[in-house]
Protein backbone atom coordinates (compact mmCIF):
# COMPACT_ATOMS: atom_id res chain seq x y z
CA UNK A 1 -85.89 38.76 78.96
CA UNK A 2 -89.25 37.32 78.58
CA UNK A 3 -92.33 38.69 80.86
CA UNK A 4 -93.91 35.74 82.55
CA UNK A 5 -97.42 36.22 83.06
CA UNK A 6 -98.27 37.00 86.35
CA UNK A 7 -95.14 38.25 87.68
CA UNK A 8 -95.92 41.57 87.78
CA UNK A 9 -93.21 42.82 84.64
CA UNK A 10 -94.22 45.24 81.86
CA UNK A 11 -94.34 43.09 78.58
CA UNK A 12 -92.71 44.47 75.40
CA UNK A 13 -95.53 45.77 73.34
CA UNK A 14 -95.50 45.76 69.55
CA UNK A 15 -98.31 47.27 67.71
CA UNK A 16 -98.40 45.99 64.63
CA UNK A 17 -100.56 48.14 61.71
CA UNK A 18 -101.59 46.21 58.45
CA UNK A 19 -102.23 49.13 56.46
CA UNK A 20 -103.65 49.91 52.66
CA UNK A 21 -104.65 53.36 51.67
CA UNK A 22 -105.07 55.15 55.50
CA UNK A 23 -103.63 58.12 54.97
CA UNK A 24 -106.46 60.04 56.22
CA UNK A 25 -107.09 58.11 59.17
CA UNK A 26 -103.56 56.75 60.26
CA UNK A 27 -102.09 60.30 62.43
CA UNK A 28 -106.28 59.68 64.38
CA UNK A 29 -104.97 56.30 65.33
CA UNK A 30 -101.50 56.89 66.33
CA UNK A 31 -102.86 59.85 68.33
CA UNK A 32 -104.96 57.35 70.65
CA UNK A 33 -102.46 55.11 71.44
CA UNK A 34 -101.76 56.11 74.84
CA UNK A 35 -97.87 56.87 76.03
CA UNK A 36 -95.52 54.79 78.02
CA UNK A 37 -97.72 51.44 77.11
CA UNK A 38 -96.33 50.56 73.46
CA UNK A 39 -92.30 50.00 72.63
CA UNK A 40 -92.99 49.75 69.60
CA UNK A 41 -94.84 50.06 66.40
CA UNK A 42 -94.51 49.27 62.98
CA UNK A 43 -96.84 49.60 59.51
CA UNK A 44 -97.07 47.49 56.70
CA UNK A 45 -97.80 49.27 53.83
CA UNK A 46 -99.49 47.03 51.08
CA UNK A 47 -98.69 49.43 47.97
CA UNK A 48 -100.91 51.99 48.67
CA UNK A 49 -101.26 54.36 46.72
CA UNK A 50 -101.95 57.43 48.47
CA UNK A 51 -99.51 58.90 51.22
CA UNK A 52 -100.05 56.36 54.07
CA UNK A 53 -96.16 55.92 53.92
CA UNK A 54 -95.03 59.37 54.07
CA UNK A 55 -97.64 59.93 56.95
CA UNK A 56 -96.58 57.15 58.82
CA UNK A 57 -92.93 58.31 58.41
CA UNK A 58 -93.40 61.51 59.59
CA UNK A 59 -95.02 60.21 62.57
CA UNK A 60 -91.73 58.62 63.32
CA UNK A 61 -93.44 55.28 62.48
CA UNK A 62 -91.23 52.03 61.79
CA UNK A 63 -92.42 51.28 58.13
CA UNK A 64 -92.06 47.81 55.84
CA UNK A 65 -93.47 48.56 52.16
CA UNK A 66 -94.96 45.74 49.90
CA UNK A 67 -94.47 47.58 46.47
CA UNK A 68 -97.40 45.51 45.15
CA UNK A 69 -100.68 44.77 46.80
CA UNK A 70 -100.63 41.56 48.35
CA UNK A 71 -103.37 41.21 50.49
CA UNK A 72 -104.52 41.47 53.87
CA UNK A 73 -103.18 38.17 54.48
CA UNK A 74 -100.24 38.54 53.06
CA UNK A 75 -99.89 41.98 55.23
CA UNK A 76 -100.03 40.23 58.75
CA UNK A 77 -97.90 37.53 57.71
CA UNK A 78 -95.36 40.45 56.91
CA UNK A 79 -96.01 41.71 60.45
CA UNK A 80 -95.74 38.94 62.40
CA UNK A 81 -92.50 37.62 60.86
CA UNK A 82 -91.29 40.77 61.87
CA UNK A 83 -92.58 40.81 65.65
CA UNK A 84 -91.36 37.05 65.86
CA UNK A 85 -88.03 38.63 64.97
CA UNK A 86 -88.47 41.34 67.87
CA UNK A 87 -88.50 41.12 71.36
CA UNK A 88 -92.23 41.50 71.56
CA UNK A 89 -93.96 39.89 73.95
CA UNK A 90 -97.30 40.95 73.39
CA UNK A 91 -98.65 42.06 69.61
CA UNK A 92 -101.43 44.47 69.16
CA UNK A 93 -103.10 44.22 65.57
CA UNK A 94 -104.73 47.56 64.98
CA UNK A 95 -106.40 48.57 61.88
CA UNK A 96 -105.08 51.88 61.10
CA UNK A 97 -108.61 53.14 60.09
CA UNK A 98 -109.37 54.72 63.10
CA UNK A 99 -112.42 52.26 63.58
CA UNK A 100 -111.29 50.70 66.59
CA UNK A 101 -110.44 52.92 70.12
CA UNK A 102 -106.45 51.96 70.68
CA UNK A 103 -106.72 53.80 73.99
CA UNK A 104 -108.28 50.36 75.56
CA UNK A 105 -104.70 48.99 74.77
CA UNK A 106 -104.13 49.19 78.16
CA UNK A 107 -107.24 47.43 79.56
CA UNK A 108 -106.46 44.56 77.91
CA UNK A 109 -103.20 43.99 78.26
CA UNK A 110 -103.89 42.65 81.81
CA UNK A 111 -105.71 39.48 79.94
CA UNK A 112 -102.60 38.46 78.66
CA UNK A 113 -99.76 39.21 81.61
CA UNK A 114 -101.87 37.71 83.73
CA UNK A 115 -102.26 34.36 81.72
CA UNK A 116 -106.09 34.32 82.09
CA UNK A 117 -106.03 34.69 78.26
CA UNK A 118 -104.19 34.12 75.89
CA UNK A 119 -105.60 36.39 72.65
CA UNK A 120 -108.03 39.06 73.12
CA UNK A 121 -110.94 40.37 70.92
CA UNK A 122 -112.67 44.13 70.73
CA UNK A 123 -115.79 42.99 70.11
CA UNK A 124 -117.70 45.67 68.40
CA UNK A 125 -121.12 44.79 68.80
CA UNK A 126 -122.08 45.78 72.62
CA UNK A 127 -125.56 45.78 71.74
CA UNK A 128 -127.36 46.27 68.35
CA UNK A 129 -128.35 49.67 68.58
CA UNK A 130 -125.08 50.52 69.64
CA UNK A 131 -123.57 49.34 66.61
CA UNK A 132 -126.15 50.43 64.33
CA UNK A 133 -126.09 54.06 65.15
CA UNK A 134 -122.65 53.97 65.03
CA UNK A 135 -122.39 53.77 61.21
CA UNK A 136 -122.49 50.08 60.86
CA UNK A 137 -124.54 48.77 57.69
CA UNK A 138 -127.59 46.30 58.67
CA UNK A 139 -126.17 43.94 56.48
CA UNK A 140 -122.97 43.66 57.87
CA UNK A 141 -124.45 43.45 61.46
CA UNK A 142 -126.90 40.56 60.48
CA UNK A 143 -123.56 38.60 58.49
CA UNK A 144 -121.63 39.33 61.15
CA UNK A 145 -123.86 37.84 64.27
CA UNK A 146 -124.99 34.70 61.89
CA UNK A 147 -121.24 34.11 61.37
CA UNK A 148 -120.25 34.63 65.25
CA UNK A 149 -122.70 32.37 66.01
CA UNK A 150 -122.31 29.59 63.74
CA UNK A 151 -118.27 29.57 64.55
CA UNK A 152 -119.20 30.49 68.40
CA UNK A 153 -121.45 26.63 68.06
CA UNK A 154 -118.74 24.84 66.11
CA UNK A 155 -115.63 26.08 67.77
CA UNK A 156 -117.06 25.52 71.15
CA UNK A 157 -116.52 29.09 71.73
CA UNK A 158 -118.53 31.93 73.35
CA UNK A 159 -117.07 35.43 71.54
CA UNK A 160 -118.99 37.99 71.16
CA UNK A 161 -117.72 38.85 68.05
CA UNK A 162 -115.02 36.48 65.76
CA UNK A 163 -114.21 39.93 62.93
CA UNK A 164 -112.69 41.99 64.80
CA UNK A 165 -109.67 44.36 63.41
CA UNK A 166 -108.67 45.11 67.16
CA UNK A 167 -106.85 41.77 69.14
CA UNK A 168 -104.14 41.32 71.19
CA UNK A 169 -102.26 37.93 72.12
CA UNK A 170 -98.92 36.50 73.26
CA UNK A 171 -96.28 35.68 71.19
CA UNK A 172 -96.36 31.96 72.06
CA UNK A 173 -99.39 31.87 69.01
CA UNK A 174 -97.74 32.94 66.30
CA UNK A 175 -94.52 31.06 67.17
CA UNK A 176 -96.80 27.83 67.19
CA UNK A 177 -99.38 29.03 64.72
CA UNK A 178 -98.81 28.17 61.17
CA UNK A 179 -100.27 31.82 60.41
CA UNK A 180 -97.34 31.04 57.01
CA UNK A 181 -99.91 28.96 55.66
CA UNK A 182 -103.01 31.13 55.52
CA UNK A 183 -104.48 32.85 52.55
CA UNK A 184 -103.36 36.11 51.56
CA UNK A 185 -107.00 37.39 51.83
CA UNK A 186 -109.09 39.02 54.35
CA UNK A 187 -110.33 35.31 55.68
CA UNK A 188 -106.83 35.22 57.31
CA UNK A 189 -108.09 36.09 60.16
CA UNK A 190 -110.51 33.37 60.28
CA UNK A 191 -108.52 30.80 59.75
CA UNK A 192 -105.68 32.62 62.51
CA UNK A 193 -108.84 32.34 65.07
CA UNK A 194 -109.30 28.44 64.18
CA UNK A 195 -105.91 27.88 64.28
CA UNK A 196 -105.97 29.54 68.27
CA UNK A 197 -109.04 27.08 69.00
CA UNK A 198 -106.96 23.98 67.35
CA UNK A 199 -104.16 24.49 69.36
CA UNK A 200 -106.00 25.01 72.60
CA UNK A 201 -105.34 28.85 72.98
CA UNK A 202 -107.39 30.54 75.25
CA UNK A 203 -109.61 33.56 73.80
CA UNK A 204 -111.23 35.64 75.23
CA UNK A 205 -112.90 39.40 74.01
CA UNK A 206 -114.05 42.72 75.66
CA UNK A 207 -115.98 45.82 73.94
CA UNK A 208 -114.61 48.46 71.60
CA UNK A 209 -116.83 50.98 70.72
CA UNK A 210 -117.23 51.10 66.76
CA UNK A 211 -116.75 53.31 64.43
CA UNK A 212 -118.16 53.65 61.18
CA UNK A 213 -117.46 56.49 58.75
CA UNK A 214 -116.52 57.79 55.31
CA UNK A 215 -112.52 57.23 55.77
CA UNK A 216 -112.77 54.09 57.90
CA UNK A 217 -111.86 50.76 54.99
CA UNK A 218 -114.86 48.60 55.15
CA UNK A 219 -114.75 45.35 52.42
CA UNK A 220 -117.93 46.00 50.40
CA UNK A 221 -120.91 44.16 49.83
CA UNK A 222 -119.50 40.99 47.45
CA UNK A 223 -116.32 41.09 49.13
CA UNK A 224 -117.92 40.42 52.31
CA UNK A 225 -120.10 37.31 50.64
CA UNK A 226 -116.87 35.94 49.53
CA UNK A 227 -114.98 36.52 53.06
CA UNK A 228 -118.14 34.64 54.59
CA UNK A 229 -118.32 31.71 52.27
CA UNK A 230 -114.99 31.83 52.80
CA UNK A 231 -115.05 31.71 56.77
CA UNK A 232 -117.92 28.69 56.10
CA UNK A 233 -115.26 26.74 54.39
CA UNK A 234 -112.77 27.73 56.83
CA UNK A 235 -114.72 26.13 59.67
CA UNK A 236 -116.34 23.12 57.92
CA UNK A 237 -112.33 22.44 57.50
CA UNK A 238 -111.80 22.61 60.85
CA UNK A 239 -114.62 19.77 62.03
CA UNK A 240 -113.45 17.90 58.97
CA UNK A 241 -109.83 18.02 60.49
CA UNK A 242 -111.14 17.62 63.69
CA UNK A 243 -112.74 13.99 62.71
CA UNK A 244 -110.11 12.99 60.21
CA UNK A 245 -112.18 13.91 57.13
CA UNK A 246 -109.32 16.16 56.43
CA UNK A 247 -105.85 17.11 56.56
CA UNK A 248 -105.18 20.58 55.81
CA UNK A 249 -101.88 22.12 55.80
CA UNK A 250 -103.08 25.12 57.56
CA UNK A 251 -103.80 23.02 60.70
CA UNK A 252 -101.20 20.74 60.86
């Protein structure tokens, strides 16, 4: 049975792990997910081609395999078909590249039961210095807080951060979200976060502390140009739906 928020019931938990290539950083992760919170977890592998499946097996891990690479996108979509057909109540998106601390699971879990919000964000940038010394590359700090920003002013949000690999929400998103309809690339989660805003979810984020290192998957340099002209477009589609500019299927 459903957990109502507010009435006091432990929600199903389902974290959910989009995974490529994480086979030195996946056992790290599954480590700091703290006992008794999460009923249950599952990994999308998206043809890797190290050992992230036979890891994640031998950490007793539900597993789905893509045997070709199909994106990001195309991961999430895979996982949240598969929570939609669960009994999970609340889904935790983790990136399994032990970037993000899952042992704040619990903190903000109480968002969500209690109805105050409705998806959660780790927001990774407490304060720049912070996320500087932590390993994160100037560049991607200055894209990343001209991006926030410009979506925080358009959206008619206040995040601290809109990239995060760490959120949690309710199932009532993706069962009214067209997530189906989303690109198979990394500005998925853009267009997921737009999609929230257009249907009047509530958001909300708290801080993560970040993690930057050798093992931890990081889109490079042009990569990240294209997810930001990407996240533009994503946006600029929104107001232009917004006024009747534009119909996109995505937002229908």
């Amino acid at each position: 049975m459903a957990c109502n928020p507010g009435d006091g019931k432990k929600p199903f938990v389902m974290v959910v792990l989009p995974a490529f290539n994480a086979e030195r950083t996946l056992a790290k992760t599954i480590r700091d997910i703290p006992e008794g919170i999460v009923d249950r977890i599952l990994l999308v592998d998206d043809g890797s081609t190290d050992r992230t499946v036979q890891i994640a097996t031998s950490l007793g891990l539900e597993v789905i395999v893509h045997k070709k690479n199909q994106g990001y996108g195309a991961n999430q979509k895979t996982c949240y078909d598969q929570a939609l057909a669960s009994e999970a109540e609340i889904i935790v998106m983790l990136h399994p590249d032990y970037q993000y601390d899952a042992r704040l699971i619990p903190a903000f879990i109480p968002f969500l039961q209690t109805g105050v919000c409705d998806l959660m964000l780790g927001n990774r940038i407490r304060t720049r210095r912070e996320a500087i010394r932590n390993g994160m590359p100037p560049w991607k700090y200055i894209g990343n807080r001209a991006l926030t920003l410009f979506e925080n002013m358009l959206l008619g949000q206040n995040l601290g951060e809109w990239h995060s690999g760490f959120r949690m929400f309710h199932r009532k998103l993706i069962e009214i979200i067209p997530y189906r309809l989303n690109s198979d690339d990394f500005v998925f989660d853009t267009q997921f976060l737009v999609q929230a805003v257009h249907y009047g979810f509530r958001i909300g984020d708290a801080p993560v502390p970040v993690r930057y290192f050798e093992e931890a998957s990081s889109i490079n340099f042009m990569r990240s140009w294209k997810y930001g002209l990407e996240t533009l477009k994503a946006v600029g589609g929104y107001i232009g739906n917004r006024f009747g500019l534009l119909k996109l299927p995505w937002l229908a």
